[in-house]
N, C-alpha and C. Protein backbone atom coordinates (compact mmCIF):
# COMPACT_ATOMS: atom_id res chain seq x y z
N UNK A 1 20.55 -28.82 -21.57
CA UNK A 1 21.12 -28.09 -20.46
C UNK A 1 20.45 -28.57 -19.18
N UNK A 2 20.96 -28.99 -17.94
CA UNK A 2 20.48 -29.28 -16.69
C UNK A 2 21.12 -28.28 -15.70
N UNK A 3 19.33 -28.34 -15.15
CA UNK A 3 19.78 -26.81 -14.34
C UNK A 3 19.68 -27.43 -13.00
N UNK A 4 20.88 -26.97 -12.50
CA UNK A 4 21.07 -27.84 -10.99
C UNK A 4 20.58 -26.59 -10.04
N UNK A 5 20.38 -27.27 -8.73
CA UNK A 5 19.99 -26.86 -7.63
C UNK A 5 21.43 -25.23 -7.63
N UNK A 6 22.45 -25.38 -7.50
CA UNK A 6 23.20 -24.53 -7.53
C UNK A 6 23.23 -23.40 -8.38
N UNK A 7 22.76 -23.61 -10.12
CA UNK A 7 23.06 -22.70 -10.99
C UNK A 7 21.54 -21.98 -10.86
N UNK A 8 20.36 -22.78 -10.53
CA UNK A 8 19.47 -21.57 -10.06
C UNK A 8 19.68 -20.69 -8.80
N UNK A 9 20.09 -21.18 -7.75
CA UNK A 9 20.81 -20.44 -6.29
C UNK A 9 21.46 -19.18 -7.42
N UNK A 10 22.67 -19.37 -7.80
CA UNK A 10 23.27 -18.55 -8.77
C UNK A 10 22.76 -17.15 -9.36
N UNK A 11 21.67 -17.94 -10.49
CA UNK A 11 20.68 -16.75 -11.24
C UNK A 11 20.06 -15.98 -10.62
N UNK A 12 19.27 -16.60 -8.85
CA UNK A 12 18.16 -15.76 -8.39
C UNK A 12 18.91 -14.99 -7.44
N UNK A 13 20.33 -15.01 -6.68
CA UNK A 13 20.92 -14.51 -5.81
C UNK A 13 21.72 -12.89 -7.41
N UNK A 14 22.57 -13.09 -8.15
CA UNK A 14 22.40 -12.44 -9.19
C UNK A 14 21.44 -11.51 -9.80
N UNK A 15 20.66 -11.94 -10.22
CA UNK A 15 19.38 -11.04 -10.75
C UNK A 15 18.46 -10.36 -9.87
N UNK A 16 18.46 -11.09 -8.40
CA UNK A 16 18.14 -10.51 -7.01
C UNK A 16 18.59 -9.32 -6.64
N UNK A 17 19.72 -9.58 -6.46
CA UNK A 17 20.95 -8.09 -5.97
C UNK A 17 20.82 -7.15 -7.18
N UNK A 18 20.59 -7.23 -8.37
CA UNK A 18 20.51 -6.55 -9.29
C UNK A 18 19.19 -5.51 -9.30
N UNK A 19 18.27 -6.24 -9.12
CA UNK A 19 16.97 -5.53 -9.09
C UNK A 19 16.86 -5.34 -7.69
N UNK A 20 17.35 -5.65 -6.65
CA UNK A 20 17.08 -4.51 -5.75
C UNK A 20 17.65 -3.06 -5.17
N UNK A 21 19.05 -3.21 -6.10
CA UNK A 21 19.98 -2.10 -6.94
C UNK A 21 18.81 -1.40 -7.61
N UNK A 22 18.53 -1.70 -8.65
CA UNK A 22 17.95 -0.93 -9.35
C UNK A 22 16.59 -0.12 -8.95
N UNK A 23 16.03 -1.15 -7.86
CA UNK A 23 14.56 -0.77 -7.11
C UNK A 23 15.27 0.60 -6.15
N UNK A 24 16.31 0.01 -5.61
CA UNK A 24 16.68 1.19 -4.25
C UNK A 24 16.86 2.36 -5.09
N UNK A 25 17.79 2.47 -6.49
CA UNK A 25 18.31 3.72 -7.04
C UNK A 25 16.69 4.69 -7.81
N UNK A 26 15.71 3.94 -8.34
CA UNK A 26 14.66 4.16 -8.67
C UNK A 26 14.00 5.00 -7.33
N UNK A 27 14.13 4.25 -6.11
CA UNK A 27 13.20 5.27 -5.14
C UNK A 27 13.46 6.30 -4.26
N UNK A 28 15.04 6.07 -4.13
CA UNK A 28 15.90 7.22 -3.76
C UNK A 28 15.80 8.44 -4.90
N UNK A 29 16.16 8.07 -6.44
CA UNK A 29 15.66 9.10 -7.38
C UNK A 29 14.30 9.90 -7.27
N UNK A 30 13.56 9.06 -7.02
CA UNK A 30 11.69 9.39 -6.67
C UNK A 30 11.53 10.43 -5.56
N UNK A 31 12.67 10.07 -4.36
CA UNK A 31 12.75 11.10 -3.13
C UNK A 31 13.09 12.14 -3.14
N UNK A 32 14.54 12.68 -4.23
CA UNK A 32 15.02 13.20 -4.30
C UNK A 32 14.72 14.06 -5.15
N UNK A 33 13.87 13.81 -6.27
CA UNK A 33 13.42 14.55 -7.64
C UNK A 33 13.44 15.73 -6.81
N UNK A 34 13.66 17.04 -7.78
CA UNK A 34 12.82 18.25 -7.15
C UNK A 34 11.63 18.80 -7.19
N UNK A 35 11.06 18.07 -8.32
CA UNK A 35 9.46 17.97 -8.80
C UNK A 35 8.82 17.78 -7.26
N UNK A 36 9.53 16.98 -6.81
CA UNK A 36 8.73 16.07 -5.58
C UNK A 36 9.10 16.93 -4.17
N UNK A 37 9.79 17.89 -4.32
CA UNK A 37 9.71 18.25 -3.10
C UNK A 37 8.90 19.21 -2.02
N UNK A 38 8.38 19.96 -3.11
CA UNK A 38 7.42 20.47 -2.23
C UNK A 38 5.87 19.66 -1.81
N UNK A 39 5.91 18.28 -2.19
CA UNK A 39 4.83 17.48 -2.44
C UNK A 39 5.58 16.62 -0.57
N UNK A 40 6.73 16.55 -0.57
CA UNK A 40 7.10 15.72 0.80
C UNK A 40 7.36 17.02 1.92
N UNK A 41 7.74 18.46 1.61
CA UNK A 41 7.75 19.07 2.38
C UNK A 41 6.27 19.19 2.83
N UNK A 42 5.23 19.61 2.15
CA UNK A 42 4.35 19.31 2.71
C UNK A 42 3.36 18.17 3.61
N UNK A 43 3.55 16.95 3.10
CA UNK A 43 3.57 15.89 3.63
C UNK A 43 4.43 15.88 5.38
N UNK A 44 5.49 16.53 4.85
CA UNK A 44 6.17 16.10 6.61
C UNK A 44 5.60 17.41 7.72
N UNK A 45 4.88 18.14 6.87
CA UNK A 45 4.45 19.40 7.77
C UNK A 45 3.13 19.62 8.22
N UNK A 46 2.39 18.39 7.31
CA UNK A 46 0.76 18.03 7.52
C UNK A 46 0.26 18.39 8.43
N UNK A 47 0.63 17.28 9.31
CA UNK A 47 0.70 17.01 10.94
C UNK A 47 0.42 17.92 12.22
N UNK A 48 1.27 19.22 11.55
CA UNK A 48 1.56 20.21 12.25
C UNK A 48 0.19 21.54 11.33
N UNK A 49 -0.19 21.14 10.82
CA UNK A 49 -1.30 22.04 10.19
C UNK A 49 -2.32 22.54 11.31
N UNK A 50 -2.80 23.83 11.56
CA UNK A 50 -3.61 24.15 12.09
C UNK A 50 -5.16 23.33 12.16
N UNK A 51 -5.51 23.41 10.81
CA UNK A 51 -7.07 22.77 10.92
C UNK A 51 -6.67 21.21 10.64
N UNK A 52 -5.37 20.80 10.92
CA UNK A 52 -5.67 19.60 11.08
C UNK A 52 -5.69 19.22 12.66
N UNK A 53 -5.78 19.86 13.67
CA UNK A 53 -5.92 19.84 15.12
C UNK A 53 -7.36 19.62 15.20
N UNK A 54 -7.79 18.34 16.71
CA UNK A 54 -9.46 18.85 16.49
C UNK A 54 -9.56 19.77 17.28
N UNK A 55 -11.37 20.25 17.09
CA UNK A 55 -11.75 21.51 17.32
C UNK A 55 -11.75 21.45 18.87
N UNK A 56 -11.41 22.76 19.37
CA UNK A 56 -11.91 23.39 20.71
C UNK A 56 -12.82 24.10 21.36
């Protein structure tokens, strides 16, 4: 079998789009879990925490 310049272009553009399908649906799932949400609600509310202000 000879693997030309083209049929690897092919495989890595293919298996590329595939796994970054699969990467995007994996971390959108991860965002969305509900396990996870009070772990990012908190996270986005950190910020705004009292003793995280410095002192006066």
């Amino acid at each position: 079998m000879d693997l030309s310049h083209e049929t690897l272009v092919w495989v890595a553009k293919t298996f590329g789009l595939i796994y970054l399908v699969i990467l995007s649906i994996a971390v959108v799932a991860y965002a969305c879990w509900p396990a996870r949400q009070k772990e990012f609600r908190d996270a986005s509310t950190a910020i705004l925490n009292r003793e995280d202000r410095p002192w006066r």
